[in-house]
C-alpha atoms as a PDB file:
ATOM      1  CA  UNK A   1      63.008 106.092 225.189  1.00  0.00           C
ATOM      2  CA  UNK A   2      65.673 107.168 227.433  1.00  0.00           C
ATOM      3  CA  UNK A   3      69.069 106.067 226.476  1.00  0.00           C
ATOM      4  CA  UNK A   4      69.973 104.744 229.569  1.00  0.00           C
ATOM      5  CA  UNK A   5      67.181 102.172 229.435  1.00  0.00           C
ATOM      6  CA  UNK A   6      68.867 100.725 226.028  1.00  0.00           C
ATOM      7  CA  UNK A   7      71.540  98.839 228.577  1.00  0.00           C
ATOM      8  CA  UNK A   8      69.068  97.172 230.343  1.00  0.00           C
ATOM      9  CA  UNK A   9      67.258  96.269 227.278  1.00  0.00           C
ATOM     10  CA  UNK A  10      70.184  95.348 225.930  1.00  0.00           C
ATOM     11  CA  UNK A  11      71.296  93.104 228.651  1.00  0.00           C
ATOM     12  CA  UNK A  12      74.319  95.416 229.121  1.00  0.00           C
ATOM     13  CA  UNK A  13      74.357  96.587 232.911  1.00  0.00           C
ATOM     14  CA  UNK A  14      77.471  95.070 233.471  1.00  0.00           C
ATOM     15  CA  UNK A  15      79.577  96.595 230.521  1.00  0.00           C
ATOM     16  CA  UNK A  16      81.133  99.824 230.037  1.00  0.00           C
ATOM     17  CA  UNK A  17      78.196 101.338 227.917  1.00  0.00           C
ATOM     18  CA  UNK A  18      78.627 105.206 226.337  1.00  0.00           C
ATOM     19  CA  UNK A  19      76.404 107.152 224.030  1.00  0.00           C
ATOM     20  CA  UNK A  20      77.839 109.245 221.294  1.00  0.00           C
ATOM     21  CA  UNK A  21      76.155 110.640 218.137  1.00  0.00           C
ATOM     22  CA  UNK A  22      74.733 113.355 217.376  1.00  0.00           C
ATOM     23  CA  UNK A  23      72.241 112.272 220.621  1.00  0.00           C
ATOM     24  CA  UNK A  24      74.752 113.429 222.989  1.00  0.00           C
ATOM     25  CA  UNK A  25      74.613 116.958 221.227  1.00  0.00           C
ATOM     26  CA  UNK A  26      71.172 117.691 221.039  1.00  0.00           C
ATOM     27  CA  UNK A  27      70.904 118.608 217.171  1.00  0.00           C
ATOM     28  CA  UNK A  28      69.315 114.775 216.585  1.00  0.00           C
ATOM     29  CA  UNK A  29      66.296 114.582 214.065  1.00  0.00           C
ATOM     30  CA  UNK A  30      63.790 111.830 214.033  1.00  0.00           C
ATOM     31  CA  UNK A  31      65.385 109.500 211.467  1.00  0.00           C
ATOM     32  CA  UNK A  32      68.820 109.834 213.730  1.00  0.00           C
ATOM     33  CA  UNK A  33      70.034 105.910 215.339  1.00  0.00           C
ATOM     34  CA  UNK A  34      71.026 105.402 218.856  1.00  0.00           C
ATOM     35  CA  UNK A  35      74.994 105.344 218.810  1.00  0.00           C
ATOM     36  CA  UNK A  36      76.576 103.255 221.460  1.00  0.00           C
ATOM     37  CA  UNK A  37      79.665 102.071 222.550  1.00  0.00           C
ATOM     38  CA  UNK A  38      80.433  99.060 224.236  1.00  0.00           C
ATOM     39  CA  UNK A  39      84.270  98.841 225.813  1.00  0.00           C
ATOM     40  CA  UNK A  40      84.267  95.011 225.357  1.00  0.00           C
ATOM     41  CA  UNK A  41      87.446  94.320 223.900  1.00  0.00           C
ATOM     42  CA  UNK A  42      86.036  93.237 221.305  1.00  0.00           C
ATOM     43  CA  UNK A  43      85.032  94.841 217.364  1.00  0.00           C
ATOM     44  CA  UNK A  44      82.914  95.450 214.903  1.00  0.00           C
ATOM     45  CA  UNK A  45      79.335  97.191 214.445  1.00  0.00           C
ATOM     46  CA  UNK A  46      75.722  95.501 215.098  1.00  0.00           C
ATOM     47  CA  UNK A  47      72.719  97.324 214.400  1.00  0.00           C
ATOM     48  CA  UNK A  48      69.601  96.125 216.622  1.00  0.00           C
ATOM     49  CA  UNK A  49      65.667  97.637 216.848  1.00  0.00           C
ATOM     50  CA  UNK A  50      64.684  98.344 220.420  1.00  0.00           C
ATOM     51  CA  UNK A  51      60.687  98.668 220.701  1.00  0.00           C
ATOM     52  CA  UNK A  52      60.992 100.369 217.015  1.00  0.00           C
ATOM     53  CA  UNK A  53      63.709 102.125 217.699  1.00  0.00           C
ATOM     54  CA  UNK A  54      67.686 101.997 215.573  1.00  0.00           C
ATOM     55  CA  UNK A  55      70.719 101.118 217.906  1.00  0.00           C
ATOM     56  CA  UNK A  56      73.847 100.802 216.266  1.00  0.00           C
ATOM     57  CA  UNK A  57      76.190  99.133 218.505  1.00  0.00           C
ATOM     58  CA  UNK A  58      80.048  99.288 218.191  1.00  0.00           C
ATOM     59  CA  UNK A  59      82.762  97.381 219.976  1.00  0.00           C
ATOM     60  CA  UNK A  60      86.067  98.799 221.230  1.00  0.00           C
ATOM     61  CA  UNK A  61      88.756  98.224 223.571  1.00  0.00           C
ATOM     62  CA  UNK A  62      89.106 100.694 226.910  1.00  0.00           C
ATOM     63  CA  UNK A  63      93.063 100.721 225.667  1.00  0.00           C
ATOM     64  CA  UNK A  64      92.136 102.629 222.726  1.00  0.00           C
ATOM     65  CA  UNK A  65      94.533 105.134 221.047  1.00  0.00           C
ATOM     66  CA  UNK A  66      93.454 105.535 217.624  1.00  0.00           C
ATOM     67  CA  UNK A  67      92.853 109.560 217.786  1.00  0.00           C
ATOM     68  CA  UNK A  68      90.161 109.456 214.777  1.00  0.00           C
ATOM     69  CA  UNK A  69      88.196 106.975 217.164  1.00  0.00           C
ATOM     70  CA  UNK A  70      88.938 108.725 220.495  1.00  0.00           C
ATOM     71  CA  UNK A  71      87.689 112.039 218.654  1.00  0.00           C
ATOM     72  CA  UNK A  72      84.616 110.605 218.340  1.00  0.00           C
ATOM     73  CA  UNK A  73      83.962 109.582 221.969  1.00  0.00           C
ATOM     74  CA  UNK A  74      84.472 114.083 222.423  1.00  0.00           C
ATOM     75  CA  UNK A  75      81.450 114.300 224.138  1.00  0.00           C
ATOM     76  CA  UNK A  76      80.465 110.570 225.154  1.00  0.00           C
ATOM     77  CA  UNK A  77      77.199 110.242 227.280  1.00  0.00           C
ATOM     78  CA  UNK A  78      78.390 107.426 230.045  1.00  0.00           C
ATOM     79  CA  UNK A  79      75.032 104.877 230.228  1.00  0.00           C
ATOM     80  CA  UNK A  80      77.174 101.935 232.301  1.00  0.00           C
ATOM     81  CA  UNK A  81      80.366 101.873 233.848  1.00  0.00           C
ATOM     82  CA  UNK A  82      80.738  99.304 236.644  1.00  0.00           C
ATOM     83  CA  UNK A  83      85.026  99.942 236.792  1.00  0.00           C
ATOM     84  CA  UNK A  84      85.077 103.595 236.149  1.00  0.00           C
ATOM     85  CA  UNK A  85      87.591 102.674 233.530  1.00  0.00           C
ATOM     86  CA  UNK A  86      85.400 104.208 230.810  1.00  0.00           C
ATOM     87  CA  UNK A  87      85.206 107.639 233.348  1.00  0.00           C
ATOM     88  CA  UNK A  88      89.045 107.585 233.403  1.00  0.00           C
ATOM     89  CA  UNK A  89      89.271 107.582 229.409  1.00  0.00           C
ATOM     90  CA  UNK A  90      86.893 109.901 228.580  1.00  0.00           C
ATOM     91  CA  UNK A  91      88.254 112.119 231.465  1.00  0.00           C
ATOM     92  CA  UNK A  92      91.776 111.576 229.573  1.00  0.00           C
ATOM     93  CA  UNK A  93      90.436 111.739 226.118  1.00  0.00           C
ATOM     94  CA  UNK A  94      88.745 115.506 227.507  1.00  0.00           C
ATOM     95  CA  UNK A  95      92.060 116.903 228.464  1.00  0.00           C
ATOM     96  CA  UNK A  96      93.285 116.060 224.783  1.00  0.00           C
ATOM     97  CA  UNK A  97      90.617 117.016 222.869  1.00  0.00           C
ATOM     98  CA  UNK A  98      91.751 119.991 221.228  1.00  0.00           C
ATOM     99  CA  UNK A  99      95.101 118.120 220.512  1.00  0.00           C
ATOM    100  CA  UNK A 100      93.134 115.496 219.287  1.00  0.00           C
ATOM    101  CA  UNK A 101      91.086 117.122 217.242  1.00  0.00           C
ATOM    102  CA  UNK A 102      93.183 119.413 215.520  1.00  0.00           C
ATOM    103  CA  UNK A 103      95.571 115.884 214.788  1.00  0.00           C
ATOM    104  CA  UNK A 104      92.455 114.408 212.852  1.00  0.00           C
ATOM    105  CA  UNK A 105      91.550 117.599 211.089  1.00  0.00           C
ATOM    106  CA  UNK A 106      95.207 117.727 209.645  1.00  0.00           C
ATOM    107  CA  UNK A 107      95.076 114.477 209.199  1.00  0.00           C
ATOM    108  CA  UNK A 108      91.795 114.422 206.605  1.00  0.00           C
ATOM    109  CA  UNK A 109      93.258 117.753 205.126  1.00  0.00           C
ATOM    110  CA  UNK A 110      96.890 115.777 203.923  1.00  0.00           C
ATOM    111  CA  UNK A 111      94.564 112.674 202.947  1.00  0.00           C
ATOM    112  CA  UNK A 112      92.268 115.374 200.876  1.00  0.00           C
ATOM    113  CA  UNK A 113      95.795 116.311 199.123  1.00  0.00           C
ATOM    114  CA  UNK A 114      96.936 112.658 198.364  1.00  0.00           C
ATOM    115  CA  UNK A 115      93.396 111.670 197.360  1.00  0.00           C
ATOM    116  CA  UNK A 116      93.703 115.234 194.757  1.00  0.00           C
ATOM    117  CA  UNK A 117      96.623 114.210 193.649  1.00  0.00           C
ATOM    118  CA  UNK A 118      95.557 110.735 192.679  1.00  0.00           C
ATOM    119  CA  UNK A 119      93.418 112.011 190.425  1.00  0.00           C
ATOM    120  CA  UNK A 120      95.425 115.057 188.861  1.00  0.00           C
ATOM    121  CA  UNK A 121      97.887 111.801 188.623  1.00  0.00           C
ATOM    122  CA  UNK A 122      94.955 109.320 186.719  1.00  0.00           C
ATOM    123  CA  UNK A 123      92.252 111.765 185.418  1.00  0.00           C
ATOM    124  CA  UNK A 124      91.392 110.019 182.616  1.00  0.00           C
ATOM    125  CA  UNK A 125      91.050 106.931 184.905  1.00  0.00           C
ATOM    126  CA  UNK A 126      87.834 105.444 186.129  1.00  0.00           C
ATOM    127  CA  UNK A 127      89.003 106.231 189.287  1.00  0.00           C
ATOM    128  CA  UNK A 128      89.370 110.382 188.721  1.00  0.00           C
ATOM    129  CA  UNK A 129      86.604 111.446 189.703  1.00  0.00           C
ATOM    130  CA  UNK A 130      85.915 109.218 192.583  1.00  0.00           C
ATOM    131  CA  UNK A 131      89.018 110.387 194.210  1.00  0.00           C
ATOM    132  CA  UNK A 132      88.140 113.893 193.984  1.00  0.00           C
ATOM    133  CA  UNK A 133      84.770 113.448 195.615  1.00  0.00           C
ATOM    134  CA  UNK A 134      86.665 112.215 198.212  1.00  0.00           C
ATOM    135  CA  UNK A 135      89.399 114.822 198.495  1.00  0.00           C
ATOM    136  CA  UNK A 136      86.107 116.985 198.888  1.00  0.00           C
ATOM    137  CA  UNK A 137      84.552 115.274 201.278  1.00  0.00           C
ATOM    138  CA  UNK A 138      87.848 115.057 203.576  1.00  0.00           C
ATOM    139  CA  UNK A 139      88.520 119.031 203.470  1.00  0.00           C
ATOM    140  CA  UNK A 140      84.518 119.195 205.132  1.00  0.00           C
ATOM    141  CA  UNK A 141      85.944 116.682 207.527  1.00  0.00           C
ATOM    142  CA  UNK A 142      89.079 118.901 208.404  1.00  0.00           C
ATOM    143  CA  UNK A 143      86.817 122.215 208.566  1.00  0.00           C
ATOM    144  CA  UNK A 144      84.121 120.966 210.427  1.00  0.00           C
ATOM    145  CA  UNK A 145      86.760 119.647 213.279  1.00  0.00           C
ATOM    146  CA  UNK A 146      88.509 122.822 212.700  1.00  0.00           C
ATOM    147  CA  UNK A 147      84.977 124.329 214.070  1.00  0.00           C
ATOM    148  CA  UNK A 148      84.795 122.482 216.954  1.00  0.00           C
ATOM    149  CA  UNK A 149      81.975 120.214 215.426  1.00  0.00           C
ATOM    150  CA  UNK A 150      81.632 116.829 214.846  1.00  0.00           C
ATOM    151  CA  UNK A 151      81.438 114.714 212.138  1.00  0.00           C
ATOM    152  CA  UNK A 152      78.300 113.830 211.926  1.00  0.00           C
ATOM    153  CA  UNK A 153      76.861 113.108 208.234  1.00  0.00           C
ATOM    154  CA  UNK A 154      73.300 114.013 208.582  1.00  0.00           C
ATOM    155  CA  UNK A 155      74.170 117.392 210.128  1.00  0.00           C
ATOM    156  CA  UNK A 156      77.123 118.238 208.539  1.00  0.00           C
ATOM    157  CA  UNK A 157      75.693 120.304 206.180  1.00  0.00           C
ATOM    158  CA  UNK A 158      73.890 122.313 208.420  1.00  0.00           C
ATOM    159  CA  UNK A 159      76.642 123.029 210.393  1.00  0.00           C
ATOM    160  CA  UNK A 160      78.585 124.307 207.386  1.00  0.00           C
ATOM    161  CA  UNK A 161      75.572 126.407 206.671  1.00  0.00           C
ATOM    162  CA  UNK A 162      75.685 128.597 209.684  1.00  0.00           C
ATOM    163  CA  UNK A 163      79.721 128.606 210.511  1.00  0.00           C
ATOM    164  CA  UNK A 164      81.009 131.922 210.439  1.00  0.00           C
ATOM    165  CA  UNK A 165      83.066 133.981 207.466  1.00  0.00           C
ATOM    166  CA  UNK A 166      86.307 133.719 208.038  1.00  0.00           C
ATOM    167  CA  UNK A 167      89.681 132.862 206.480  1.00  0.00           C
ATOM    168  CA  UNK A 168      89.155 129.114 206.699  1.00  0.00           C
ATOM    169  CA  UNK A 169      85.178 128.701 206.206  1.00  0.00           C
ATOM    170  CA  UNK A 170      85.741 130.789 202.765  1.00  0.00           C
ATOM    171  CA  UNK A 171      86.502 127.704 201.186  1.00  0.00           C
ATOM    172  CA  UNK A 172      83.229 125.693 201.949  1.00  0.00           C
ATOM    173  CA  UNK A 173      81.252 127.393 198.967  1.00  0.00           C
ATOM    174  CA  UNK A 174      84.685 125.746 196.426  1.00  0.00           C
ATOM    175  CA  UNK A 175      83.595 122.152 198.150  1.00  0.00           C
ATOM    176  CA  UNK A 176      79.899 122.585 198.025  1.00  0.00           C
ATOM    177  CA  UNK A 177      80.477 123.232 193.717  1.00  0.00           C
ATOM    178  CA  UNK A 178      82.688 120.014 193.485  1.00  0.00           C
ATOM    179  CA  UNK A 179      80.356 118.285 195.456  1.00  0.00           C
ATOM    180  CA  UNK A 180      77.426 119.051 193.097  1.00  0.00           C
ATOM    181  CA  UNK A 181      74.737 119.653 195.668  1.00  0.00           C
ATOM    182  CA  UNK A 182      73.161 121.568 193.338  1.00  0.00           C
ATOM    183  CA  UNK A 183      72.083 118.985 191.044  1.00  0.00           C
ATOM    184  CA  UNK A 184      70.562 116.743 194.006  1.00  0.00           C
ATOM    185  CA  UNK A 185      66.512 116.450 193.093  1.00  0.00           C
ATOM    186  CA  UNK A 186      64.357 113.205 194.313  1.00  0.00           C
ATOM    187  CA  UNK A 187      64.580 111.207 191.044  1.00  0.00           C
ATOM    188  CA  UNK A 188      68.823 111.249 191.520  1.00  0.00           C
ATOM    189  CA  UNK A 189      68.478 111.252 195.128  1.00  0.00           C
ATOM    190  CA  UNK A 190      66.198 107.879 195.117  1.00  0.00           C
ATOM    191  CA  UNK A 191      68.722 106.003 192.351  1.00  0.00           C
ATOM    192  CA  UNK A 192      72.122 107.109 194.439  1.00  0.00           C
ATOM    193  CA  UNK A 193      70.194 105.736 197.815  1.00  0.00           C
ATOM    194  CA  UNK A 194      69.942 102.329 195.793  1.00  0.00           C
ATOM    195  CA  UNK A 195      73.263 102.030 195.012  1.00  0.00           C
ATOM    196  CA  UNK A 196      74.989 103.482 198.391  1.00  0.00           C
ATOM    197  CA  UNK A 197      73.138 100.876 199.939  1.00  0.00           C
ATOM    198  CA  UNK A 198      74.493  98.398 197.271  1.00  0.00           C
ATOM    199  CA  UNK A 199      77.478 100.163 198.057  1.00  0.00           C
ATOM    200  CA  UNK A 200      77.514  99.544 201.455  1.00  0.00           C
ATOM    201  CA  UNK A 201      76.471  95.873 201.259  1.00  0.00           C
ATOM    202  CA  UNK A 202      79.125  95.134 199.264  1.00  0.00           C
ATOM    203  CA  UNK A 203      82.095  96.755 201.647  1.00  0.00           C
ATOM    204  CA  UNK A 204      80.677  96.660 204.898  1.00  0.00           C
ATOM    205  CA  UNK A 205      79.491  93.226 205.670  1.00  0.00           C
ATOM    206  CA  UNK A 206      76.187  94.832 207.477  1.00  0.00           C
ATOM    207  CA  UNK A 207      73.175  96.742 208.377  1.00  0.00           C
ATOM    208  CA  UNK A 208      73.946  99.793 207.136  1.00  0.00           C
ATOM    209  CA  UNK A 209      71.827  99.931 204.546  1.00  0.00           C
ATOM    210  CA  UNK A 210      68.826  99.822 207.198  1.00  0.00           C
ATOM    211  CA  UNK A 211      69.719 103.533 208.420  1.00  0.00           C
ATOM    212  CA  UNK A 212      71.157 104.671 204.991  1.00  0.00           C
ATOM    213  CA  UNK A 213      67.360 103.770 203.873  1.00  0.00           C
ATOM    214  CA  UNK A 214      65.564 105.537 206.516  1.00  0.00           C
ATOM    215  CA  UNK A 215      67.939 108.669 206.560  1.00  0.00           C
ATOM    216  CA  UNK A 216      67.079 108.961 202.704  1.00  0.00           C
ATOM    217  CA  UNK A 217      63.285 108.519 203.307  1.00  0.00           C
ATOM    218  CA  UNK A 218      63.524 111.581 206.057  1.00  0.00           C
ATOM    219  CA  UNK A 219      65.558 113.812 204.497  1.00  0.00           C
ATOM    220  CA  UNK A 220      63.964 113.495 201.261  1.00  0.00           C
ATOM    221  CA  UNK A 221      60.147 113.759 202.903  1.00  0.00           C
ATOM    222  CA  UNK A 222      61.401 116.668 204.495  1.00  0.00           C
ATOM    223  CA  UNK A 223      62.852 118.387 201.280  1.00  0.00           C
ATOM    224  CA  UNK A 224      66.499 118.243 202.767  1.00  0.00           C
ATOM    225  CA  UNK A 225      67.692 117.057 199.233  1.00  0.00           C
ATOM    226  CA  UNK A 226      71.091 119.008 199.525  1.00  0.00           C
ATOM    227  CA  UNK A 227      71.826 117.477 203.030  1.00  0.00           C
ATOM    228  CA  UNK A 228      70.873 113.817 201.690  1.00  0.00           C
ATOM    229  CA  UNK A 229      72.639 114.032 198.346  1.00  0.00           C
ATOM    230  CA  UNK A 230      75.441 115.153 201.054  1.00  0.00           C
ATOM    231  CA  UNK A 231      74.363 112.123 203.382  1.00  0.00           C
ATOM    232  CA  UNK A 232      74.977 109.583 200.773  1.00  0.00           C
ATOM    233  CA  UNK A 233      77.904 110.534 199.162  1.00  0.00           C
ATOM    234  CA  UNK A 234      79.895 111.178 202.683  1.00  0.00           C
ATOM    235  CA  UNK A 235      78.759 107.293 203.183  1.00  0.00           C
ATOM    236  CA  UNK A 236      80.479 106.333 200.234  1.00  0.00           C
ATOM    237  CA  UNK A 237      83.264 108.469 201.131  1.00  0.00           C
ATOM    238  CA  UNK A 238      83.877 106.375 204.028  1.00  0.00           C
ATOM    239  CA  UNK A 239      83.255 103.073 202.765  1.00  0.00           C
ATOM    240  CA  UNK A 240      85.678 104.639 200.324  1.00  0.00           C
ATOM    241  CA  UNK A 241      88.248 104.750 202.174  1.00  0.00           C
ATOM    242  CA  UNK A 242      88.230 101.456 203.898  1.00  0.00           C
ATOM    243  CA  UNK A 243      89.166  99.627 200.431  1.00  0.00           C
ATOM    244  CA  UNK A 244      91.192 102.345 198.694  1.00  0.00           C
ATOM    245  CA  UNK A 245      94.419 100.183 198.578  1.00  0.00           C
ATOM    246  CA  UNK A 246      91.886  97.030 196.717  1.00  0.00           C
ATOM    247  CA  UNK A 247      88.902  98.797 195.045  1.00  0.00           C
ATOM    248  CA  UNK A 248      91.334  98.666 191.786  1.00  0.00           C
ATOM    249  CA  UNK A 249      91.389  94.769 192.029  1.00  0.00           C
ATOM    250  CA  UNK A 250      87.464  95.046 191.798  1.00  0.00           C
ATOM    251  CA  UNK A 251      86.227  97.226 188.846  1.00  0.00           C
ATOM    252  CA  UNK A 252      82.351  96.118 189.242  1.00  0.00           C
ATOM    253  CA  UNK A 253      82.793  98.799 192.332  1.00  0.00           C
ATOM    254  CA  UNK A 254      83.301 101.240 189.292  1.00  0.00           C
ATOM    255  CA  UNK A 255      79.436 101.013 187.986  1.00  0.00           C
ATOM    256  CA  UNK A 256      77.908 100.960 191.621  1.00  0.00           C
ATOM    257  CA  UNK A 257      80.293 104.300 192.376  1.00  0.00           C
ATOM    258  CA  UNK A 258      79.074 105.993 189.220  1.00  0.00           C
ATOM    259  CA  UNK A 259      75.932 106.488 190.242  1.00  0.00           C
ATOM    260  CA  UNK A 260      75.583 106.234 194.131  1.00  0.00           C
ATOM    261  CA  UNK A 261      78.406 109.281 194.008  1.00  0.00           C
ATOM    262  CA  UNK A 262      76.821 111.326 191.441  1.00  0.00           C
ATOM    263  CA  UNK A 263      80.070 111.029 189.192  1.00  0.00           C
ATOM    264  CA  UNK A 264      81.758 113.742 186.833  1.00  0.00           C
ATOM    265  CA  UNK A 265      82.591 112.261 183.712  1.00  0.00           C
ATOM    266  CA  UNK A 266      84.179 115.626 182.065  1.00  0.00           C
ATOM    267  CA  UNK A 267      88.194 114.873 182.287  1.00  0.00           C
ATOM    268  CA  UNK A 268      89.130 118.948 182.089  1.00  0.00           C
ATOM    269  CA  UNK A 269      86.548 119.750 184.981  1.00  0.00           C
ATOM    270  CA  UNK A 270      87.733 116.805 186.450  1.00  0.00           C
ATOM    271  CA  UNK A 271      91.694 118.434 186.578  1.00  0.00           C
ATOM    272  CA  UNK A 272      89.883 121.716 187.327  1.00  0.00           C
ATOM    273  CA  UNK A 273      88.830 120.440 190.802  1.00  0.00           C
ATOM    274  CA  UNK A 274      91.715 118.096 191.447  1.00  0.00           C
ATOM    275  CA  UNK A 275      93.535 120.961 191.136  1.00  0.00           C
ATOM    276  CA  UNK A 276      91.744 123.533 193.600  1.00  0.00           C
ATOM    277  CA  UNK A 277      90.725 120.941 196.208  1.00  0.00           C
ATOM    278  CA  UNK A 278      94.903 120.192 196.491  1.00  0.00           C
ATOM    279  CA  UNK A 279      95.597 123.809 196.473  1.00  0.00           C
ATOM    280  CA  UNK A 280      92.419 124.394 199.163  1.00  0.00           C
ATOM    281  CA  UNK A 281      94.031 121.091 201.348  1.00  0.00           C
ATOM    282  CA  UNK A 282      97.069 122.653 201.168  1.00  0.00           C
ATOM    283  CA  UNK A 283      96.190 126.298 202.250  1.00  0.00           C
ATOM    284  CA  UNK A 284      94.451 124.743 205.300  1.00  0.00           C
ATOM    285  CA  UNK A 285      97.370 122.975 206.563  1.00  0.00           C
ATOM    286  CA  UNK A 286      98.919 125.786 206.460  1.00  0.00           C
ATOM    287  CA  UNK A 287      96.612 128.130 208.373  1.00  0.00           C
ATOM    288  CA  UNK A 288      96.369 125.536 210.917  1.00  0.00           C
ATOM    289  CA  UNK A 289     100.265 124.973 210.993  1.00  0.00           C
ATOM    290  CA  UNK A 290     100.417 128.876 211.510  1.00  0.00           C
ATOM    291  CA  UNK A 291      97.133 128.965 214.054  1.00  0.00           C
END
């Protein structure tokens, strides 16, 4: 299907209608959804099935600011845009993109230090090592925008794999040991899909759990365990992050997290990684300050 015939199936001619994802990049596999954007004024995220095929839907303003958001509308396919109002914002969003990128990689790099620092704060709390993962999965964040990539779960691994050596990519192979991509293999692979999808049910009020399902089943079929054990626990990362001021009000979050994240349990490897990951945050912001 071309993704220009989604509006019409959609009943969306007469919207401002733009594709992002990793579709508008050409690195999409077959498990990948349909990303659109419709410039309603309204918000949230729908997930439909179009003659068998995923469309996640979100809803946004044409007034939007938010640089994390406007970062991801980079490289924005336009499918419908009656006003040329969407043309004028991605045509504003293009001359900014640089700015705006480097803004949101700095801006995952200080949350990577506050989110280390939480834990070298509470390590032998429940919520240690849950933090750290996250501090982890932030610096990616900030070095994949730092290379001009987006960030794009699925395919975030594979960019790391093949960015060049230099003095900011050194510190990928420190991230990929906290993550513990080592240790992904189907049996702990099938049990954290379960609970991310629990996960996400719980925090997200959606669908989600329909593409977190078939992502697993691909990359897992297609012995891509270190890019889905990646997969998952960038989802929680996210969902993360939407409820880190209230997950402490809700403690059954704790059991769900254990497993769907892969947890460390080990308090003094725990301070170990805290540790680097605020040093590595650090040293980024830094080189990027200095740039």
């Amino acid at each position: 299907m071309q993704a220009h015939d989604l509006v019409g199936k959609l009943s969306l001619s007469n919207n401002m209608v733009g594709l992002g994802g990793c579709k508008t990049h050409g690195i999409t596999l077959d498990c990948c959804e349909y990303d659109i954007t419709v410039f309603d004024g309204k918000s949230g995220i729908e997930l439909k099935t179009i003659d068998g095929i995923l469309v996640q839907i979100h809803h946004d303003t044409i007034n939007e600011t938010d640089p994390d958001v406007l970062q991801k509308y980079e490289s924005m396919q336009i499918l419908s845009d009656p006003s040329w109002d969407l043309r004028a914002l991605l045509s504003k969003t293009k001359e900014k993109q640089e700015k705006i990128r480097n803004s949101v990689a700095k801006n995952a790099l200080v949350d990577a230090a506050f989110f280390a620092t939480w834990a070298k704060q509470n390590i032998n709390g429940e919520f240690a090592a849950i933090w750290t993962k996250c501090a982890a999965y932030l610096i990616c964040d900030g070095l994949v925008l730092l290379n001009s990539k987006q960030r794009s779960p699925t395919h975030m691994l594979e960019f790391i794999r093949k960015f060049e050596k230099n003095n900011k990519n050194q510190y990928f192979s420190n991230i990929t040991e906290v993550l513990g991509l080592e240790r992904a293999t189907p049996s702990l692979l099938e049990r954290m899909a379960k609970s991310t999808i629990g996960f996400s049910d719980m925090t997200e009020n959606s669908s989600h759990g329909t593409i977190i399902q078939k992502k697993y089943e691909y990359l897992t079929a297609n012995s891509l365990l270190s890019d889905c054990y990646f997969y998952l626990g960038y989802i929680n990362k996210n969902n993360i992050i939407t409820i880190r001021d209230s997950i402490h009000k809700k403690p059954e979050l704790i059991h769900v997290l254990k497993t769907a994240m892969d947890l460390e349990h080990d308090a003094v490897k725990l301070e170990q990684q805290a540790i680097l990951l605020h040093k590595i945050a650090n040293e980024l912001v830094h080189l990027q300050n200095y740039a």
